[in-house]
N, C-alpha and C. Protein backbone atom coordinates (compact mmCIF):
# COMPACT_ATOMS: atom_id res chain seq x y z
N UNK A 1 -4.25 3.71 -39.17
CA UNK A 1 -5.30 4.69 -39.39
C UNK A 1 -6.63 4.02 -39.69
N UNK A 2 -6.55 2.82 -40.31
CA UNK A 2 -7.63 2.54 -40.84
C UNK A 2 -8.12 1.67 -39.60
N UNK A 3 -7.91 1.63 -38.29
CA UNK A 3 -8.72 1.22 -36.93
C UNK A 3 -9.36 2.32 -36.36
N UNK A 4 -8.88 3.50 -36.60
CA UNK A 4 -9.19 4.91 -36.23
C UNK A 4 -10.41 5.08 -37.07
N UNK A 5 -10.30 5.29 -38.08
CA UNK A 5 -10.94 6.78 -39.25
C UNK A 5 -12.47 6.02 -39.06
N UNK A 6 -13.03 7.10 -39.18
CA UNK A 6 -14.45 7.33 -38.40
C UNK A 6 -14.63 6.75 -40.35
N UNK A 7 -16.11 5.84 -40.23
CA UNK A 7 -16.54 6.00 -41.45
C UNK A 7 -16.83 6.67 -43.03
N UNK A 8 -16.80 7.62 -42.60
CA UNK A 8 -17.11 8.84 -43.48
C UNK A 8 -15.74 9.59 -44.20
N UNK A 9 -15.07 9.35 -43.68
CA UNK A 9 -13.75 9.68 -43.59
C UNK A 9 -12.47 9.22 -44.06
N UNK A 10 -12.18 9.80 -45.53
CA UNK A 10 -11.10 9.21 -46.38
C UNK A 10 -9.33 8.98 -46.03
N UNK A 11 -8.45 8.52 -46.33
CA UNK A 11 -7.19 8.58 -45.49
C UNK A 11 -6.51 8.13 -46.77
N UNK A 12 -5.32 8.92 -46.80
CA UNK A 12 -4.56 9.35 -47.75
C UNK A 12 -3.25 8.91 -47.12
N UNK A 13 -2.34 7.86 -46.76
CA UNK A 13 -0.99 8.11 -46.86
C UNK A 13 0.00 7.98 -47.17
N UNK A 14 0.74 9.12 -47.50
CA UNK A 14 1.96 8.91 -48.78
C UNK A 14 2.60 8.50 -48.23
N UNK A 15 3.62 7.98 -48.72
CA UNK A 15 5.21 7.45 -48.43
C UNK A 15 6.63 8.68 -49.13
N UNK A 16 6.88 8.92 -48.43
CA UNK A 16 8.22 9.96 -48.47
C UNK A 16 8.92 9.23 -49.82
N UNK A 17 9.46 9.98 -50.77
CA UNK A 17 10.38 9.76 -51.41
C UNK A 17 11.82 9.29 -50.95
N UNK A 18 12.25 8.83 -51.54
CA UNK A 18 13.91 7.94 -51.01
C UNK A 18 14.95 8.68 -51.70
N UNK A 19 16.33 9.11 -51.20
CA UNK A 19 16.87 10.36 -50.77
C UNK A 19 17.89 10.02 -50.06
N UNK A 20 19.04 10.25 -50.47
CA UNK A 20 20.40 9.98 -49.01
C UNK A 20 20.08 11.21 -47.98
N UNK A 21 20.16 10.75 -46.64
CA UNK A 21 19.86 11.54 -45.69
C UNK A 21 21.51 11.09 -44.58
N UNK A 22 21.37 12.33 -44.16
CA UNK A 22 22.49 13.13 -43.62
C UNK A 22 23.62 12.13 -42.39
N UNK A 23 21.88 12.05 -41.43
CA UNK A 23 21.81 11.47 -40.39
C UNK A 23 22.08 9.69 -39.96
N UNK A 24 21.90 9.50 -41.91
CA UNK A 24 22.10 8.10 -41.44
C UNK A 24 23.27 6.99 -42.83
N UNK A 25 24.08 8.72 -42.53
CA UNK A 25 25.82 8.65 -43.29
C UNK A 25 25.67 8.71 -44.72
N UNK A 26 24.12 9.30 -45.26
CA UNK A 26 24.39 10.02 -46.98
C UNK A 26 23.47 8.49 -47.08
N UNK A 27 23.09 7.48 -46.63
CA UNK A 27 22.11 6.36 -47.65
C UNK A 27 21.39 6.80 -47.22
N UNK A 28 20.21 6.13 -48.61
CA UNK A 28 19.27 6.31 -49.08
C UNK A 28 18.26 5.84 -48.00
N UNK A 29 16.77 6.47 -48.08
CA UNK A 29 16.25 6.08 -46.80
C UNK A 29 15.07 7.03 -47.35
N UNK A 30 13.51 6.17 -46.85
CA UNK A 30 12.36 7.20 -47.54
C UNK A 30 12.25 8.54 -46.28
N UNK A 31 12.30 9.39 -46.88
CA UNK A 31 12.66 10.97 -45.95
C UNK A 31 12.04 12.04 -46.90
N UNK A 32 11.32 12.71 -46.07
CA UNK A 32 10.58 13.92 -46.41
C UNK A 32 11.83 14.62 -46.95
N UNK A 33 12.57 15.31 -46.07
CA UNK A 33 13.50 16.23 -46.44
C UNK A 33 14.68 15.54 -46.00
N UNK A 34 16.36 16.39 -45.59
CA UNK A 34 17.33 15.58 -45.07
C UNK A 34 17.32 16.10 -43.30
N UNK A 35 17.61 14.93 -42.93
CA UNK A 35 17.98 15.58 -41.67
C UNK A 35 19.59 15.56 -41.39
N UNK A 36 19.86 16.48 -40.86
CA UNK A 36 20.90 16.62 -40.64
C UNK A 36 21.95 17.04 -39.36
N UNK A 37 21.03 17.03 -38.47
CA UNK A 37 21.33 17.35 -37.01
C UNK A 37 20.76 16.90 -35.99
N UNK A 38 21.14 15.89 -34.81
CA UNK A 38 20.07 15.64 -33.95
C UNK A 38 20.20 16.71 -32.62
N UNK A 39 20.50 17.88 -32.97
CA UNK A 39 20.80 19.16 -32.12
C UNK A 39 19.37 20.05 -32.52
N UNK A 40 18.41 20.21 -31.70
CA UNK A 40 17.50 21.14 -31.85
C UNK A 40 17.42 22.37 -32.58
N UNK A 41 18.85 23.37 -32.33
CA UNK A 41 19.29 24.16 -32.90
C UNK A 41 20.28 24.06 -34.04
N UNK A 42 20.20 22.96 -34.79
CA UNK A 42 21.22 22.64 -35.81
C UNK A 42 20.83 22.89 -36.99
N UNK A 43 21.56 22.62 -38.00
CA UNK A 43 21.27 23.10 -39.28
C UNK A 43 20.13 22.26 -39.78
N UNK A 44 19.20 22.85 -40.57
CA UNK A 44 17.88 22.07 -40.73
C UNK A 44 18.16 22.20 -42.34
N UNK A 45 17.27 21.29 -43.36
CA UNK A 45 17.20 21.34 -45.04
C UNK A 45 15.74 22.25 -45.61
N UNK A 46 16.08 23.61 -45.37
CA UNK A 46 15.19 24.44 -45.19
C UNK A 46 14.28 23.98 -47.09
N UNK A 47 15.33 24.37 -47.76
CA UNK A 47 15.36 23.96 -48.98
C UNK A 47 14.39 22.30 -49.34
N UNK A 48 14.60 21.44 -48.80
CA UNK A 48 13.79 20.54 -48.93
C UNK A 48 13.03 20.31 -48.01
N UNK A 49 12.51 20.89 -47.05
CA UNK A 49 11.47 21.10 -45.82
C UNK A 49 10.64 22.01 -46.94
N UNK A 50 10.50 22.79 -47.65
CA UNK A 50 9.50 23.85 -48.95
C UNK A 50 9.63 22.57 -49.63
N UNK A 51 9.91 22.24 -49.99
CA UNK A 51 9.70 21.10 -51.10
C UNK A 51 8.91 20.12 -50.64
N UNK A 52 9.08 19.59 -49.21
CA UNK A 52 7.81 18.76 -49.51
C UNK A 52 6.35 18.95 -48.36
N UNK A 53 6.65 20.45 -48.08
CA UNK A 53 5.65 21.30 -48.21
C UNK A 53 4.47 21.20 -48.95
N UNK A 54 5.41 21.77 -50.34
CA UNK A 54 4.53 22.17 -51.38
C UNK A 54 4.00 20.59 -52.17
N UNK A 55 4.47 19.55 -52.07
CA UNK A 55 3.66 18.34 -52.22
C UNK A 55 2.64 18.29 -51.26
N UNK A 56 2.53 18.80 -50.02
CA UNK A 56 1.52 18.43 -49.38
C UNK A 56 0.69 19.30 -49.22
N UNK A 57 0.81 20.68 -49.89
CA UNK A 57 -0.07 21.38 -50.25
C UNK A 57 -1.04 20.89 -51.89
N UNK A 58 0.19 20.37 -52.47
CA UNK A 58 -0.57 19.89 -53.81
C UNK A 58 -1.52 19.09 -53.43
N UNK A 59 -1.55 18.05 -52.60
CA UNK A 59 -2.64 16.81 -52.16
C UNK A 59 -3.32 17.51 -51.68
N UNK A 60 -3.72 18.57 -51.18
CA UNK A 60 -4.75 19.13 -50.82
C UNK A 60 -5.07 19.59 -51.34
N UNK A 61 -4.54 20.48 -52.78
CA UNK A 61 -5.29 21.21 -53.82
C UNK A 61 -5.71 20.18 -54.56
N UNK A 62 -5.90 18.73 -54.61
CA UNK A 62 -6.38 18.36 -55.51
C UNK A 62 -7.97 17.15 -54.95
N UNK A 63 -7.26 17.19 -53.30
CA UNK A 63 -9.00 17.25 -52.70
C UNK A 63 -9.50 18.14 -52.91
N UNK A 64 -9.23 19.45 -52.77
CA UNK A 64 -10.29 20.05 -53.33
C UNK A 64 -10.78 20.15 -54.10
N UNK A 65 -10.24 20.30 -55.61
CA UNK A 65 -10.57 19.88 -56.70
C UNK A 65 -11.41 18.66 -57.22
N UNK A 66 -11.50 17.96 -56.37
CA UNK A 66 -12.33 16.79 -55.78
C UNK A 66 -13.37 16.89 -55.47
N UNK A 67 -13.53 17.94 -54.40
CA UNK A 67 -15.46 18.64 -54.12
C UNK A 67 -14.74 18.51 -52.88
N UNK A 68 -14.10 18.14 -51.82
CA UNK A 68 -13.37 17.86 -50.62
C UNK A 68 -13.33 19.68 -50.18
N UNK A 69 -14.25 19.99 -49.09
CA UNK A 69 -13.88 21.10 -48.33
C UNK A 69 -12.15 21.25 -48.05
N UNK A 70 -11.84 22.09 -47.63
CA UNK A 70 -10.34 22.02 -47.33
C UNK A 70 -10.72 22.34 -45.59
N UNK A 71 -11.31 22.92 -45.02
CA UNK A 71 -12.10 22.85 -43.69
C UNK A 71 -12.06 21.01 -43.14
N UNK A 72 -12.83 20.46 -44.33
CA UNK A 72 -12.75 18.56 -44.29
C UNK A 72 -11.67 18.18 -43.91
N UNK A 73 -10.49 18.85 -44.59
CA UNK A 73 -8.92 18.28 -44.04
C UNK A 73 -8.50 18.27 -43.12
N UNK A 74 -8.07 17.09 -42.23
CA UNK A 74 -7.35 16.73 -41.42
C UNK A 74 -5.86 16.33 -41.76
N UNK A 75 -5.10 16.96 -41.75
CA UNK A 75 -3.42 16.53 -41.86
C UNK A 75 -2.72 15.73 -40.69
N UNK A 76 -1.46 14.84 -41.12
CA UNK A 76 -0.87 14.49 -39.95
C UNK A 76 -0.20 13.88 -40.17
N UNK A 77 0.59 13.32 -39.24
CA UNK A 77 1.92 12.53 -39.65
C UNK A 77 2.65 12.29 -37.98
N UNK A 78 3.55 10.65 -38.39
CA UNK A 78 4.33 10.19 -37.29
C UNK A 78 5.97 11.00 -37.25
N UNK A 79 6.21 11.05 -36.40
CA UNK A 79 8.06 11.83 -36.72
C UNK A 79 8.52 12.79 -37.71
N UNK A 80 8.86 12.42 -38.57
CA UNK A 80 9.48 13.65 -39.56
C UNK A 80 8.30 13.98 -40.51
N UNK A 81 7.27 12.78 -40.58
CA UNK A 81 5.77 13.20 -41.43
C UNK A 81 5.13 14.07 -40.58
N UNK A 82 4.96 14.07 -39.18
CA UNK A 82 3.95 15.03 -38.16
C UNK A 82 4.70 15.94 -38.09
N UNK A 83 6.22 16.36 -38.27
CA UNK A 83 7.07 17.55 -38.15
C UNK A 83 6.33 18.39 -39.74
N UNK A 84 6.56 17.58 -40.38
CA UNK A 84 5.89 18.49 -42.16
C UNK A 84 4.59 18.38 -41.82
N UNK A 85 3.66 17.36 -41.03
CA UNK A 85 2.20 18.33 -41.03
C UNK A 85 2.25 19.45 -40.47
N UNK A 86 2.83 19.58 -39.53
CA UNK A 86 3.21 20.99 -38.78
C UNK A 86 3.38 22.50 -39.30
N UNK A 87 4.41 21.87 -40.28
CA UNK A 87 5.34 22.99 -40.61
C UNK A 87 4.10 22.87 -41.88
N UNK A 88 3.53 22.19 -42.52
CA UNK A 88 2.59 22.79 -43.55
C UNK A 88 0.99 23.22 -43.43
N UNK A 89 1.18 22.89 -42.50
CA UNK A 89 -0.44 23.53 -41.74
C UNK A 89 -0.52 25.11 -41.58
N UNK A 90 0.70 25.39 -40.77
CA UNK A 90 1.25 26.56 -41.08
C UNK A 90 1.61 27.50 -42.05
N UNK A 91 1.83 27.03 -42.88
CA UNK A 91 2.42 27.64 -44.16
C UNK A 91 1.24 27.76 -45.38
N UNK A 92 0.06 26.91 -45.01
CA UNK A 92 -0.99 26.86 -45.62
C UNK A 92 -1.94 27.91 -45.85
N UNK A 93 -2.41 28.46 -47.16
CA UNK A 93 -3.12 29.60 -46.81
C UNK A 93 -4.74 29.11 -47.17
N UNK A 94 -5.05 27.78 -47.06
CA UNK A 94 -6.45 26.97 -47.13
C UNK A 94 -6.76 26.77 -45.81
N UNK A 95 -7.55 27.14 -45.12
CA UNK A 95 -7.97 27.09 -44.18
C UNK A 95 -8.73 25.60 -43.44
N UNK A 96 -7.75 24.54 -42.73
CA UNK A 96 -7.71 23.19 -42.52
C UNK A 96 -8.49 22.25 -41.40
N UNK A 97 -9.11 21.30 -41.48
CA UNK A 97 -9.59 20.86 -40.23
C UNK A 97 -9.44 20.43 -38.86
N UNK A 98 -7.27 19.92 -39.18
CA UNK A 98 -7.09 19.99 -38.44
C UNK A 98 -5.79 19.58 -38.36
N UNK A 99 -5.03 18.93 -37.71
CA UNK A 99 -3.49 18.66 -37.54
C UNK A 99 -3.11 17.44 -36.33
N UNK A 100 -2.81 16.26 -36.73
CA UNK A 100 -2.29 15.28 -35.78
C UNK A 100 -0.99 14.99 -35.91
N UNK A 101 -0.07 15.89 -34.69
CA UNK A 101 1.38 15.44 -35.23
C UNK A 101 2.03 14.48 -33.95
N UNK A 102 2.34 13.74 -34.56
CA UNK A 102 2.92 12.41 -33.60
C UNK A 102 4.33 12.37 -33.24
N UNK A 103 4.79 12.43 -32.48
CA UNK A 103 6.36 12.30 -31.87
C UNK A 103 6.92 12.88 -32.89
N UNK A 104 6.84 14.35 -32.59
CA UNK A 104 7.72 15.17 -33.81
C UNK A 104 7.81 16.65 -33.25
N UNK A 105 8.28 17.78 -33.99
CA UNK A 105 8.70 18.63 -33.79
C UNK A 105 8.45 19.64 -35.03
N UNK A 106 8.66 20.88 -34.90
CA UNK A 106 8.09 22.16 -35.62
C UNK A 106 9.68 22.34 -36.63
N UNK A 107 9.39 22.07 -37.49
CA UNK A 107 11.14 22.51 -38.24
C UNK A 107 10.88 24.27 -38.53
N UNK A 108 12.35 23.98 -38.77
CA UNK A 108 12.24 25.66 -38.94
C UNK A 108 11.73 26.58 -37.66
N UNK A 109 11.95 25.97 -36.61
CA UNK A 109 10.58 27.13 -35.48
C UNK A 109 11.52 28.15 -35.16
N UNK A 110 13.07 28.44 -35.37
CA UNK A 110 13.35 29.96 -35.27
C UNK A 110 12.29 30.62 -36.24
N UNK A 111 11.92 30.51 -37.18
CA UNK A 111 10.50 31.13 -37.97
C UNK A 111 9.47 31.39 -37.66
N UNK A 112 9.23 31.11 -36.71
CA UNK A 112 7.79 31.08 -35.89
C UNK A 112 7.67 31.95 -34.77
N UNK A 113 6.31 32.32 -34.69
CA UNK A 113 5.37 32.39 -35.54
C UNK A 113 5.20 33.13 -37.07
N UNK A 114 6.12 34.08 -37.21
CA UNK A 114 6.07 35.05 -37.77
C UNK A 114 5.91 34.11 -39.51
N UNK A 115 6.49 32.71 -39.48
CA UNK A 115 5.87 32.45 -40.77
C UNK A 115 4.66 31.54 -40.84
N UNK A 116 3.59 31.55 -40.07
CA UNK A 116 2.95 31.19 -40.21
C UNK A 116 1.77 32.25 -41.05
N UNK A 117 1.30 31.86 -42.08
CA UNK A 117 0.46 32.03 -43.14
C UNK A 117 -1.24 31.63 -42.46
N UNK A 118 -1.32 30.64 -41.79
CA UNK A 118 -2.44 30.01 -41.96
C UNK A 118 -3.05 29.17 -40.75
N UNK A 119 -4.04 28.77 -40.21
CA UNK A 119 -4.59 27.82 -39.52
C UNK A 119 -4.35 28.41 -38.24
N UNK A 120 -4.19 29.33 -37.42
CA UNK A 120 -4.02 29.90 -36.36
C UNK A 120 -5.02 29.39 -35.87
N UNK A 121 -6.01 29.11 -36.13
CA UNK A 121 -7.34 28.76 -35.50
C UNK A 121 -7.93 27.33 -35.59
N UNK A 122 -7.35 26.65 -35.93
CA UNK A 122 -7.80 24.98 -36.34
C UNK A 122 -7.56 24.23 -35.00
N UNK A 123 -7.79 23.08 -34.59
CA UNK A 123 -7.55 22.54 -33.63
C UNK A 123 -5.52 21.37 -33.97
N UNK A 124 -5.32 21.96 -33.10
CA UNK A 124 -3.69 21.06 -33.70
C UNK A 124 -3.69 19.70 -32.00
N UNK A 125 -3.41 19.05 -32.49
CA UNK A 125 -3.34 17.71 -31.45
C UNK A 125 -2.05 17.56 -31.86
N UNK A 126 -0.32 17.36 -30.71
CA UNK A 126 0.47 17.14 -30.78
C UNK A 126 0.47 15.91 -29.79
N UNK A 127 1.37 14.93 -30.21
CA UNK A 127 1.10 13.74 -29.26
C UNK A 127 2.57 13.21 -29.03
N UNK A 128 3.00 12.88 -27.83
CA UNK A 128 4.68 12.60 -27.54
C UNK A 128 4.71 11.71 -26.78
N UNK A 129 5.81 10.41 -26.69
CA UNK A 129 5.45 9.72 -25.25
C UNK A 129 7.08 10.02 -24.98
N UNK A 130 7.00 9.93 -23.07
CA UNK A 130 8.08 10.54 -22.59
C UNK A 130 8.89 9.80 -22.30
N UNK A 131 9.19 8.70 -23.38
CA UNK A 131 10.69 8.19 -23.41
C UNK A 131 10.95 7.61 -24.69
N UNK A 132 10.61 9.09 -25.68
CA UNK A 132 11.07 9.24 -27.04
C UNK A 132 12.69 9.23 -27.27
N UNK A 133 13.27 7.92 -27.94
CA UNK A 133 14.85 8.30 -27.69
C UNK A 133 15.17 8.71 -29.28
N UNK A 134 14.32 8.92 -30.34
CA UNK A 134 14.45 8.99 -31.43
C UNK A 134 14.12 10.86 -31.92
N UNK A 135 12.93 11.16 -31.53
CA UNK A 135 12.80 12.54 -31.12
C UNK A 135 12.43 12.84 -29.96
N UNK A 136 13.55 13.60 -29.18
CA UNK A 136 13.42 13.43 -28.02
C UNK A 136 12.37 14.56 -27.15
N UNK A 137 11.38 13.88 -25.60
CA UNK A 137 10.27 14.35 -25.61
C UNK A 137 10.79 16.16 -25.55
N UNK A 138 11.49 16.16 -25.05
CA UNK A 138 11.72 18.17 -24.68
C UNK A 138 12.15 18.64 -26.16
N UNK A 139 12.09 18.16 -27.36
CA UNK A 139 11.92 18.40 -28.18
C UNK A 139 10.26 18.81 -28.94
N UNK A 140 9.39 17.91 -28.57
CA UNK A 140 7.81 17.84 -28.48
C UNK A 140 7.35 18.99 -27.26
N UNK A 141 7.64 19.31 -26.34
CA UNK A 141 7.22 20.20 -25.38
C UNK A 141 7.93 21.23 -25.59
N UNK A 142 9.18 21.51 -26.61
CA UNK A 142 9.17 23.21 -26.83
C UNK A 142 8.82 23.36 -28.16
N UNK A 143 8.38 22.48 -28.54
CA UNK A 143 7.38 22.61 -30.01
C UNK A 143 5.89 22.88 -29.51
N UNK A 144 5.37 22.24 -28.75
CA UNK A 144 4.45 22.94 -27.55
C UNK A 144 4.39 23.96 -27.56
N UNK A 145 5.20 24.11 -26.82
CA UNK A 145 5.37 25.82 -25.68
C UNK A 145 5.33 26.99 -26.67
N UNK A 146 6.15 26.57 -28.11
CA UNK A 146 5.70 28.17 -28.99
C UNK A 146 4.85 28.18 -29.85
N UNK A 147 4.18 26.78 -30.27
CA UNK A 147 3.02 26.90 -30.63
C UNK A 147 1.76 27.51 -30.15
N UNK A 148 1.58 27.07 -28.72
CA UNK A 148 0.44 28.06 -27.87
C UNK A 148 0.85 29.25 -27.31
N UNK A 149 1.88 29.65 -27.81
CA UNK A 149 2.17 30.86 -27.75
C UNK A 149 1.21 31.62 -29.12
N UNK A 150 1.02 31.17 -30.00
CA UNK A 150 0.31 31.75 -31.36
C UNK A 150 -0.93 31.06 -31.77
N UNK A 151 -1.15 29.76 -31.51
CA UNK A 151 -2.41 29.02 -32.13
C UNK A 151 -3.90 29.03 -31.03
N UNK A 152 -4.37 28.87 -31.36
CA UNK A 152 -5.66 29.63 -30.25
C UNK A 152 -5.88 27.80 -30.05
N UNK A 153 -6.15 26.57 -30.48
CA UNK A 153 -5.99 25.34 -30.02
C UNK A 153 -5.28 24.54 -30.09
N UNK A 154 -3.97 24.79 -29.59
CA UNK A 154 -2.94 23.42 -29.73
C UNK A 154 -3.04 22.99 -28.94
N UNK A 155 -2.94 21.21 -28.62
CA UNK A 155 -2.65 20.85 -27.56
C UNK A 155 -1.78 19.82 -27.75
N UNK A 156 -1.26 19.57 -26.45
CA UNK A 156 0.19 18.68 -26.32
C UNK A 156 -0.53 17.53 -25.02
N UNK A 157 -0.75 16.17 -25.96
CA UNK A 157 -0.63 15.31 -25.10
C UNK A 157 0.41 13.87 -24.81
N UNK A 158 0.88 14.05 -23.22
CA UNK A 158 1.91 12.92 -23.15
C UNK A 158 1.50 11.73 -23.06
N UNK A 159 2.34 10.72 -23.42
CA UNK A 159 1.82 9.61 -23.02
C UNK A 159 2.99 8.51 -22.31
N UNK A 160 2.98 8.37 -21.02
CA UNK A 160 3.68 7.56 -20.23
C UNK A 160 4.28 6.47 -20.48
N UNK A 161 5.73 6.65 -20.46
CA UNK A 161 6.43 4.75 -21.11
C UNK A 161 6.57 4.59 -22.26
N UNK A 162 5.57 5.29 -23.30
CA UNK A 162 6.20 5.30 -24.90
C UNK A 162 7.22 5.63 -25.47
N UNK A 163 7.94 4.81 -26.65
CA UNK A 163 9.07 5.41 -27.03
C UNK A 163 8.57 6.17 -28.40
N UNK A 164 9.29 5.76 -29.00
CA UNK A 164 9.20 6.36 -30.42
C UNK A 164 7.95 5.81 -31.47
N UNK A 165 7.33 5.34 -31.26
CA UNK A 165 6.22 4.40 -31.52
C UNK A 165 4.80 5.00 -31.49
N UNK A 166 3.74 4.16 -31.14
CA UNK A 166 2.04 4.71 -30.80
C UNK A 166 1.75 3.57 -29.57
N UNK A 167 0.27 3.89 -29.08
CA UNK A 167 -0.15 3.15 -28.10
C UNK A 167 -1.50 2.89 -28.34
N UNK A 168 -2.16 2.00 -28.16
CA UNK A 168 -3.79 2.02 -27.86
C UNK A 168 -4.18 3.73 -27.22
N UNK A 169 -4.10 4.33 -26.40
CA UNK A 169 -4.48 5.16 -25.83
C UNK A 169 -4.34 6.34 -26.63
N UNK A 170 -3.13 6.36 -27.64
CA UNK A 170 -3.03 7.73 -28.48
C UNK A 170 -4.14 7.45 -29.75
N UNK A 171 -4.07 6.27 -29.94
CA UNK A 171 -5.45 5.82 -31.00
C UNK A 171 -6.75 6.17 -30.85
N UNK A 172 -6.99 6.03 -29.53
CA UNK A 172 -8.18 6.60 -29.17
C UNK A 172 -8.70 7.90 -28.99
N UNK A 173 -7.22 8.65 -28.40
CA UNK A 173 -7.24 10.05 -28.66
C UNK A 173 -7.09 10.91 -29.76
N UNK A 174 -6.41 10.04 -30.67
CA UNK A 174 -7.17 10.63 -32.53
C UNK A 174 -8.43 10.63 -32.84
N UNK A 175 -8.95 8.89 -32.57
CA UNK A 175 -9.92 8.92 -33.25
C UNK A 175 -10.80 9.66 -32.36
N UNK A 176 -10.94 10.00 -31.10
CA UNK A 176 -11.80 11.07 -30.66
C UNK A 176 -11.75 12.59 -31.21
N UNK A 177 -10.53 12.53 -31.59
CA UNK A 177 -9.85 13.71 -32.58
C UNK A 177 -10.75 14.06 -33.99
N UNK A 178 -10.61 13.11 -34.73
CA UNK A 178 -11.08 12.88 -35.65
C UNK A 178 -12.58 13.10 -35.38
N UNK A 179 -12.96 12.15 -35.13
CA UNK A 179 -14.92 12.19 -34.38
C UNK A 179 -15.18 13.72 -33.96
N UNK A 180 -14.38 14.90 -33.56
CA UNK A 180 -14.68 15.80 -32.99
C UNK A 180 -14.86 17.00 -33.82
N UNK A 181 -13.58 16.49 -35.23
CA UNK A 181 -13.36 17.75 -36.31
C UNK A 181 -13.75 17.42 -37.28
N UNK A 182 -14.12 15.87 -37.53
CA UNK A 182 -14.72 15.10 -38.89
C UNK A 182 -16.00 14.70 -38.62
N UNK A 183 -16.88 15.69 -38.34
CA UNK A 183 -18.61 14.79 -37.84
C UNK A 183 -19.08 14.76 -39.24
N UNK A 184 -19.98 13.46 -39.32
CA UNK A 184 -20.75 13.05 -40.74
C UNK A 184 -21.26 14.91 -41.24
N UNK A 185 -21.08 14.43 -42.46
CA UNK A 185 -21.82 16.14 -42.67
C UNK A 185 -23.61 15.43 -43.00
């Protein structure tokens, strides 16, 4: 991030709490929530998907509290972090600057749209490359497909030959991201 972020422009990122997770036989492992299915339609940790939600709503109540517009905010995250920017952008009733979710997916999206609270209108940048073997890409393109079904700017861009990882080219397409929703005030 810090080759990206436009000058002006602060960057915050946490590290997931550590947690036995499901997926990788009950050890411990830093994880937002648990995962527990690599089946699209499988049982998700709805219960700790709100939980660290509401941490990432707290970091934003306390930029604000800061003098930090909440408009200023840009959220985001790689894999299971860009799945919770997702799912908390949504759920947000502060109105946000914007959303960069990286090789990830919408948890909870039998919920959707109908629980979305918030940001219908922000610009959301989803970014996937199409030989994700970790989250896989038709996982990212029907996280797509029902998002612009409800958000007036999501967009879904691929990127050729990537796996589970980033590229020079998605860097550039943040930080144009960024530059576009973060101009000097």
């Amino acid at each position: 991030m810090a080759a990206i972020r436009p000058p002006h422009v602060k960057v915050i990122c946490p590290t997931a709490p550590t947690m036995p997770v499901t997926l990788n036989a009950g050890f411990r492992m830093p994880s937002w929530f648990d995962l527990r299915s690599l089946d699209a339609d499988g049982p998700e940790d709805e219960e700790g998907i709100k939980n660290a939600c509401n941490i990432v709503h707290k970091m934003i109540d306390e930029e604000v509290k800061e003098g930090i517009a909440s408009e200023r905010i840009v959220i985001g995250g790689f894999s299971q972090g860009g799945a919770l920017a997702l799912y908390s952008a949504l759920r947000c009733n502060k109105t946000l600057g914007g959303v960069m979710a990286l090789s990830c997916w919408l948890p909870m999206h039998r919920q959707f749209p109908g629980a979305a609270v918030g940001n219908k209108d922000i610009p959301f940048v989803q970014c996937h490359g199409d030989c994700d073997p970790v989250v896989p890409y038709k996982w990212g393109q029907a996280t797509a497909t029902l998002m612009k079904q409800f958000l007036s700017k999501a967009e879904f861009r691929t990127y050729r030959g990537m796996a589970h990882g980033s590229s020079d080219e998605e860097m550039r397409d943040l930080k144009k991201f960024l530059e576009a929703n973060l101009p000097p005030q």
